[in-house]
PDB file of N, CA and C in Angstrom:
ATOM      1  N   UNK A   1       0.851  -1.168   0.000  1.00  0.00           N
ATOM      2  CA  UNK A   1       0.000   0.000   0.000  1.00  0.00           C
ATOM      3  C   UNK A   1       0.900   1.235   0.000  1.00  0.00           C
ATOM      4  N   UNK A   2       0.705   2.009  -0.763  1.00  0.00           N
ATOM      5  CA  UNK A   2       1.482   3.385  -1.081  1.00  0.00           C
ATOM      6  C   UNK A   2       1.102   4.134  -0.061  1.00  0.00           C
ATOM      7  N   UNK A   3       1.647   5.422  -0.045  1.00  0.00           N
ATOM      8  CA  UNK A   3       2.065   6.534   1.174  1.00  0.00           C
ATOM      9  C   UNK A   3       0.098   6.830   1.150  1.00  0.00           C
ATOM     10  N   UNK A   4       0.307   7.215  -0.483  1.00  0.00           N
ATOM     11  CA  UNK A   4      -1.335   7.908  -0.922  1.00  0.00           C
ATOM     12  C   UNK A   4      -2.387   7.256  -0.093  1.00  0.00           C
ATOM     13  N   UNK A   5      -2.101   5.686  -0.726  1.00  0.00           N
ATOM     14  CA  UNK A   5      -3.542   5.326  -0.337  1.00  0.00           C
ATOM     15  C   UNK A   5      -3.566   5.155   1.319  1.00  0.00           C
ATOM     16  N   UNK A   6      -2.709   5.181   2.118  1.00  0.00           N
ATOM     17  CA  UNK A   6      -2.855   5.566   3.237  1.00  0.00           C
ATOM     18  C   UNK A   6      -3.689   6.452   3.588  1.00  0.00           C
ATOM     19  N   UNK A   7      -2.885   7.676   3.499  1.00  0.00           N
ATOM     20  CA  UNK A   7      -3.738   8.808   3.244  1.00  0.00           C
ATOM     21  C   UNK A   7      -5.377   9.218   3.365  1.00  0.00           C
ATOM     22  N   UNK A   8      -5.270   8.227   1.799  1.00  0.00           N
ATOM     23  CA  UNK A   8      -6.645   7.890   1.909  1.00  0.00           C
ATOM     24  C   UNK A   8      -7.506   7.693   2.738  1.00  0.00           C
ATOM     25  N   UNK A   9      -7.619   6.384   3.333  1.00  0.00           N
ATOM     26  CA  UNK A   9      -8.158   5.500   4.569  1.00  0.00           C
ATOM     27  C   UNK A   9      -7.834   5.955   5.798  1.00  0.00           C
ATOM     28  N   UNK A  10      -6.998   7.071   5.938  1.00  0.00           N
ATOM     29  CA  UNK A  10      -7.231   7.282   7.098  1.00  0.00           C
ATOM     30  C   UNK A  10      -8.491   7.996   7.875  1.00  0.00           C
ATOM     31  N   UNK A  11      -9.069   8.555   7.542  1.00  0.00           N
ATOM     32  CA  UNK A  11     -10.847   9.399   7.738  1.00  0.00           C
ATOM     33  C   UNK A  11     -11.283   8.186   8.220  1.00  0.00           C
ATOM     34  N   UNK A  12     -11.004   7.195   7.662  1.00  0.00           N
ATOM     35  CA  UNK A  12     -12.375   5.954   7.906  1.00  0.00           C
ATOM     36  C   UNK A  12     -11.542   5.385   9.509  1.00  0.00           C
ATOM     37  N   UNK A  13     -10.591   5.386   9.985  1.00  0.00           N
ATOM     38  CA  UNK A  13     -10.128   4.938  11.130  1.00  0.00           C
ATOM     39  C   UNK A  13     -10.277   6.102  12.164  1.00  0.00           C
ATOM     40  N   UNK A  14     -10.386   4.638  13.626  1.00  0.00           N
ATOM     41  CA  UNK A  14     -10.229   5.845  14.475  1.00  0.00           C
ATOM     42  C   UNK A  14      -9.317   6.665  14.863  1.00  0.00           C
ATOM     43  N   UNK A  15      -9.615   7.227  15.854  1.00  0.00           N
ATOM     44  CA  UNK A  15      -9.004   8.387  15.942  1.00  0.00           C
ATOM     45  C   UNK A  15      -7.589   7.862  16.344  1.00  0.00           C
ATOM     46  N   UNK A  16      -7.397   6.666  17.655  1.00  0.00           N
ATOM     47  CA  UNK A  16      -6.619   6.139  18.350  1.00  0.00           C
ATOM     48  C   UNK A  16      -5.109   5.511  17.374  1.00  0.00           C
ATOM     49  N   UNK A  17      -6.040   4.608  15.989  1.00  0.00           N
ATOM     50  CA  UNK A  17      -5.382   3.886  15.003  1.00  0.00           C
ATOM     51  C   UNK A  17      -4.504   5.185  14.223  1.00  0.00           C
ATOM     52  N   UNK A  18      -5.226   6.514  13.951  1.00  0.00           N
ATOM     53  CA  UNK A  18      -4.700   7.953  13.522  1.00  0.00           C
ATOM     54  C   UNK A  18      -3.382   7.934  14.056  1.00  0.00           C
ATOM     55  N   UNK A  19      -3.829   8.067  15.056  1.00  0.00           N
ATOM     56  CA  UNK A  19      -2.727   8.807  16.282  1.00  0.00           C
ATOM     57  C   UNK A  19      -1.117   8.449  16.351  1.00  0.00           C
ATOM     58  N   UNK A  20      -1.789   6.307  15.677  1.00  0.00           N
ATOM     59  CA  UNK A  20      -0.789   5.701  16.438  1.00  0.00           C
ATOM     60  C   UNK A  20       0.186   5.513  14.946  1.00  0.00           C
ATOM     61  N   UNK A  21      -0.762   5.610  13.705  1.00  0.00           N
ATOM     62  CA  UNK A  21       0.121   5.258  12.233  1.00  0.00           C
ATOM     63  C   UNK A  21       0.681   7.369  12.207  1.00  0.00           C
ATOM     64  N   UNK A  22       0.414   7.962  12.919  1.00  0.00           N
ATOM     65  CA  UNK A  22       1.207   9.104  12.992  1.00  0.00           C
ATOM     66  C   UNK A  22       2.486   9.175  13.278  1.00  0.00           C
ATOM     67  N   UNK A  23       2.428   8.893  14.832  1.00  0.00           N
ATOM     68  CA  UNK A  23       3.399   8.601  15.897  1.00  0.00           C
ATOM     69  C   UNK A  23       4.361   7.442  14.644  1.00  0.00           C
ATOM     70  N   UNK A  24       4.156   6.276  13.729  1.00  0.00           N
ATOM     71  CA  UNK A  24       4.916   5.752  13.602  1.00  0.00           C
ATOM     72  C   UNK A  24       5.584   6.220  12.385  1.00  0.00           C
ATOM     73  N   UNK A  25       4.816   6.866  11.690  1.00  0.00           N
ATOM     74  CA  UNK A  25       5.596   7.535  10.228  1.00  0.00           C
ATOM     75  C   UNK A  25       6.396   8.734  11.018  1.00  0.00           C
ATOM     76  N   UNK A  26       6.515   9.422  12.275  1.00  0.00           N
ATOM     77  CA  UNK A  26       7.045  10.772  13.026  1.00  0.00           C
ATOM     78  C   UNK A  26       8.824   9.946  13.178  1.00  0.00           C
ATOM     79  N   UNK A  27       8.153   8.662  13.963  1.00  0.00           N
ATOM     80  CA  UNK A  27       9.634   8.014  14.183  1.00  0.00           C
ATOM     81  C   UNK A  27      10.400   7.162  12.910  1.00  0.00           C
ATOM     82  N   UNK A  28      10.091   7.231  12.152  1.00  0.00           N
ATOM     83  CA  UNK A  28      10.349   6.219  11.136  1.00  0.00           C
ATOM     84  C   UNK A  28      11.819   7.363  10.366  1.00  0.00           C
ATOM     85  N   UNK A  29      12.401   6.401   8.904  1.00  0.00           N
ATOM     86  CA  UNK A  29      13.402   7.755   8.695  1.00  0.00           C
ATOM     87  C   UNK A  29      13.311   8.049   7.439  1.00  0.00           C
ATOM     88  N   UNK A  30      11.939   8.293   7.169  1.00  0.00           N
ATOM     89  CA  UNK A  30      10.845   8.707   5.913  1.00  0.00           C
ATOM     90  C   UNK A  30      12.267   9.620   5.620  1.00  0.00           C
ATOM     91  N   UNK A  31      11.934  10.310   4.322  1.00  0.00           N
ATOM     92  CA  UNK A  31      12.087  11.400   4.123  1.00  0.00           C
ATOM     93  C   UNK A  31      11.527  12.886   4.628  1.00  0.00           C
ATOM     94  N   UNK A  32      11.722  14.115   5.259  1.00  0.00           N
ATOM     95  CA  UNK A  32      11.563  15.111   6.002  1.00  0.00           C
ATOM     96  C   UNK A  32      10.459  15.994   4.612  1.00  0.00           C
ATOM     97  N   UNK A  33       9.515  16.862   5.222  1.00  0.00           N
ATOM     98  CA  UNK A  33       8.666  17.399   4.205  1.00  0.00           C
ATOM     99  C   UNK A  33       9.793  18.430   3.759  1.00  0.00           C
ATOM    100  N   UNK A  34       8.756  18.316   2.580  1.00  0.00           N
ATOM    101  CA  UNK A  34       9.795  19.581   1.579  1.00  0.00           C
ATOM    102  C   UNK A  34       9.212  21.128   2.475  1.00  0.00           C
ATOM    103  N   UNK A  35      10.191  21.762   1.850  1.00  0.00           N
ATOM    104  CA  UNK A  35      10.545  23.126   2.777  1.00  0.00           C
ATOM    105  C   UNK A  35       8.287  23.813   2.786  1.00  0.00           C
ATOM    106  N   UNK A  36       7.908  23.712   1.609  1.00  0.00           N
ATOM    107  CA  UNK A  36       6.813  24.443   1.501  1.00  0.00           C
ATOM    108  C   UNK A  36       5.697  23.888   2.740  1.00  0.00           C
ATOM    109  N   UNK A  37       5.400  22.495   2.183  1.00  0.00           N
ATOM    110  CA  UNK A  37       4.364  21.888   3.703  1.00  0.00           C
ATOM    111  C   UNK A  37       5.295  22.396   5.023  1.00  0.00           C
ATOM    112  N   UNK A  38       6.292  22.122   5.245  1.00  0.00           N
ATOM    113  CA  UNK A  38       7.033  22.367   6.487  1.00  0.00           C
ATOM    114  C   UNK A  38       6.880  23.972   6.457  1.00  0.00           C
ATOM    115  N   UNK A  39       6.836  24.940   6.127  1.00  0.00           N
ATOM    116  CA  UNK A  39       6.677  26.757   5.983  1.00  0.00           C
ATOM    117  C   UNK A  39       5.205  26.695   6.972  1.00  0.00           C
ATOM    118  N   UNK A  40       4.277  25.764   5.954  1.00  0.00           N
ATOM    119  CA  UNK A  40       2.861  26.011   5.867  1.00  0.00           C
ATOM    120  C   UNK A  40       2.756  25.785   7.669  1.00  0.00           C
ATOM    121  N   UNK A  41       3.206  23.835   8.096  1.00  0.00           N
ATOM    122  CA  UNK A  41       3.374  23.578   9.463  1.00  0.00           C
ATOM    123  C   UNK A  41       3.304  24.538  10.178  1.00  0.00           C
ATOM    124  N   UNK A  42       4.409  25.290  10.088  1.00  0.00           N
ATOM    125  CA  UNK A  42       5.077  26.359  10.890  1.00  0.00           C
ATOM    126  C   UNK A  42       4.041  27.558  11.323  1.00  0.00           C
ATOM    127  N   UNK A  43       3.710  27.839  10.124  1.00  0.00           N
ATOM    128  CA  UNK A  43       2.616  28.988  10.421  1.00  0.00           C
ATOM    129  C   UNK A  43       1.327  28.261  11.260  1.00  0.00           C
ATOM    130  N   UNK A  44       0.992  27.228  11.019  1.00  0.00           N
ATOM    131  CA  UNK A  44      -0.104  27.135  11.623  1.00  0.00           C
ATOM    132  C   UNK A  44      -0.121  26.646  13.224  1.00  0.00           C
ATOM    133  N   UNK A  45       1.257  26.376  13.152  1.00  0.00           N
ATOM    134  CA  UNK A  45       1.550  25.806  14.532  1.00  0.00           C
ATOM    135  C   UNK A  45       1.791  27.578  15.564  1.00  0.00           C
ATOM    136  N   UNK A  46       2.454  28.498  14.393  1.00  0.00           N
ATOM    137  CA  UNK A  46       2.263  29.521  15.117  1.00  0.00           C
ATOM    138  C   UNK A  46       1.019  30.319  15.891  1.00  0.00           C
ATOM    139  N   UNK A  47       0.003  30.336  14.620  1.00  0.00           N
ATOM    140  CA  UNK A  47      -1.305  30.773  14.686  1.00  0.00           C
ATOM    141  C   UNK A  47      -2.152  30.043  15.886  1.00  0.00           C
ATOM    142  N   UNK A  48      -1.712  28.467  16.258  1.00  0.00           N
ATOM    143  CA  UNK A  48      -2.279  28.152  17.098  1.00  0.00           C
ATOM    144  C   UNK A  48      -1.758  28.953  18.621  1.00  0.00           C
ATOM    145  N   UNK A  49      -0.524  28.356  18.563  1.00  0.00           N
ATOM    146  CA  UNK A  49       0.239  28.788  19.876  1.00  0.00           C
ATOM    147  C   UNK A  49      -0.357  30.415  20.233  1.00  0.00           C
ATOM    148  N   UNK A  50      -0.754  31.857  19.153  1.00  0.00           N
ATOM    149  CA  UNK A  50      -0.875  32.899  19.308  1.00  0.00           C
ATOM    150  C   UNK A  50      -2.516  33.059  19.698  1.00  0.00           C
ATOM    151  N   UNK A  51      -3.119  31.846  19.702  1.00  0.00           N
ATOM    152  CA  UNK A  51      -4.731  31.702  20.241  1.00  0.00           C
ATOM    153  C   UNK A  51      -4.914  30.684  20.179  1.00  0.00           C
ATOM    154  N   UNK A  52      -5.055  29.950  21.158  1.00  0.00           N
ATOM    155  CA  UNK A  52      -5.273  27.839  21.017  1.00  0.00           C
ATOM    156  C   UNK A  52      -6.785  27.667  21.017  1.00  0.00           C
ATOM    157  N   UNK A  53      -7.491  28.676  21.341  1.00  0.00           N
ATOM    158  CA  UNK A  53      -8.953  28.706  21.540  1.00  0.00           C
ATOM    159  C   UNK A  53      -9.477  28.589  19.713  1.00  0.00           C
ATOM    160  N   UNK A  54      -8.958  28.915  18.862  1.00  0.00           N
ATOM    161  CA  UNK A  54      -9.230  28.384  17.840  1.00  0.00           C
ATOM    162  C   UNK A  54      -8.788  27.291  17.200  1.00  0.00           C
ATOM    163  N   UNK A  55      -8.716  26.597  17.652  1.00  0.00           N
ATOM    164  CA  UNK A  55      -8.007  24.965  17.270  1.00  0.00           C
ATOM    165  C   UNK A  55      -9.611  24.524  17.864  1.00  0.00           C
ATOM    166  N   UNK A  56      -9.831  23.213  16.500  1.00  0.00           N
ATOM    167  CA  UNK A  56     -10.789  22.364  16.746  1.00  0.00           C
ATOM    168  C   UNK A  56     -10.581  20.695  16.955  1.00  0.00           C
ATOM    169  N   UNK A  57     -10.814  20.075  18.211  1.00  0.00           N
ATOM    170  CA  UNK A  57     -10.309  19.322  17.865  1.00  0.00           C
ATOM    171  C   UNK A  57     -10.282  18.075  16.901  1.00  0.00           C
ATOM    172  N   UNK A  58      -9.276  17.061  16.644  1.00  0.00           N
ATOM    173  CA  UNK A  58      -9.698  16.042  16.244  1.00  0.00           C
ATOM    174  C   UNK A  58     -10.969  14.963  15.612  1.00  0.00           C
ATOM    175  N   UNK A  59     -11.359  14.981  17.463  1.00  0.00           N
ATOM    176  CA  UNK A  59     -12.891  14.216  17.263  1.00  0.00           C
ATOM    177  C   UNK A  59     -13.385  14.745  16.701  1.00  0.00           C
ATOM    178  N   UNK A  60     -13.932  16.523  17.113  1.00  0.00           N
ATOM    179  CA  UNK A  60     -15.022  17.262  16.599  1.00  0.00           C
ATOM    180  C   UNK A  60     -14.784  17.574  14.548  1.00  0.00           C
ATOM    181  N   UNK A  61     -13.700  17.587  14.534  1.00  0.00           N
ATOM    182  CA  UNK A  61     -13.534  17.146  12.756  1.00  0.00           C
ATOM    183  C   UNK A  61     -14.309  15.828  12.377  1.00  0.00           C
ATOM    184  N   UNK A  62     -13.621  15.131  12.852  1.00  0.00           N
ATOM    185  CA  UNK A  62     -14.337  13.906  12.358  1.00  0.00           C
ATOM    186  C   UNK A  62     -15.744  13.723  13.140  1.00  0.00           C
ATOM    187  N   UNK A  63     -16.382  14.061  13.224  1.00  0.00           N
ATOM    188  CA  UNK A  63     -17.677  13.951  13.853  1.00  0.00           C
ATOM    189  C   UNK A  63     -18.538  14.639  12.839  1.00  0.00           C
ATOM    190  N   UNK A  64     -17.871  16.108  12.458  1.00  0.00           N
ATOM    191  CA  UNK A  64     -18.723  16.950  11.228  1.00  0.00           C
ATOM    192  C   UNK A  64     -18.639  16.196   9.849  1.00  0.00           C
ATOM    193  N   UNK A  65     -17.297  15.845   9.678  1.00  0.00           N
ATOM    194  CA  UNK A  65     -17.104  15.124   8.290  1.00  0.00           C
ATOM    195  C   UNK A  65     -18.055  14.473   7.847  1.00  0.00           C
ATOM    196  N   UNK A  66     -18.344  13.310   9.291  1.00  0.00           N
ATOM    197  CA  UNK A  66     -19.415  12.310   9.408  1.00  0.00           C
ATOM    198  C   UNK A  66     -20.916  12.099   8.927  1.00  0.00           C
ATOM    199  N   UNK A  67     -20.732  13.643   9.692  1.00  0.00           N
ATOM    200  CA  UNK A  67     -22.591  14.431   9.433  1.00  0.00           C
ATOM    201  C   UNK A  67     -22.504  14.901   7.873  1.00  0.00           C
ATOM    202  N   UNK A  68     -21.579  15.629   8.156  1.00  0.00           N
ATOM    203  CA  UNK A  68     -21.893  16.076   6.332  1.00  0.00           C
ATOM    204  C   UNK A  68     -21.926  14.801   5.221  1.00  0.00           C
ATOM    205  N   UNK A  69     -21.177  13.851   5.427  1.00  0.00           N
ATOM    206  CA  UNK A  69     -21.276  12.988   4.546  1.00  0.00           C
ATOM    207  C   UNK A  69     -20.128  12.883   3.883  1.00  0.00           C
ATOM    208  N   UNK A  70     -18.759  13.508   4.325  1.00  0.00           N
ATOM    209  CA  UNK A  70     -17.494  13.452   3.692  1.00  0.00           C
ATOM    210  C   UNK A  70     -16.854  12.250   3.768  1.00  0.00           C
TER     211      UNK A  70
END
């Protein structure tokens, strides 16, 4: 199974199985994102840290996805 179709299938797992094929591609010795996703990271990790009250979490994503039908 390719990187993609990972990707893919992940929406349909839980949150826990998410968490844990995260944690293992984080430790693994993938290749590092190219500079642009890693820029993008950055900013949003900033934007959180500068108000965390707008961060949604996890569940509540996948809970709307759900409803909407995504």
């Amino acid at each position: 199974m390719s990187f993609n179709d990972v990707l893919g299938e992940l929406p349909a797992l839980y949150v826990s199985k998410r968490r844990l094929l995260i944690r293992r591609a984080m430790d693994s010795n993938e290749t590092p994102l190219s500079s642009v996703p890693e820029a993008v990271s950055d900013q949003r990790r900033a934007a959180h840290q500068q108000d965390p009250a707008t961060a949604i979490p996890l569940e509540m994503k996948a809970r709307f996805r759900h409803r909407s039908g995504e």
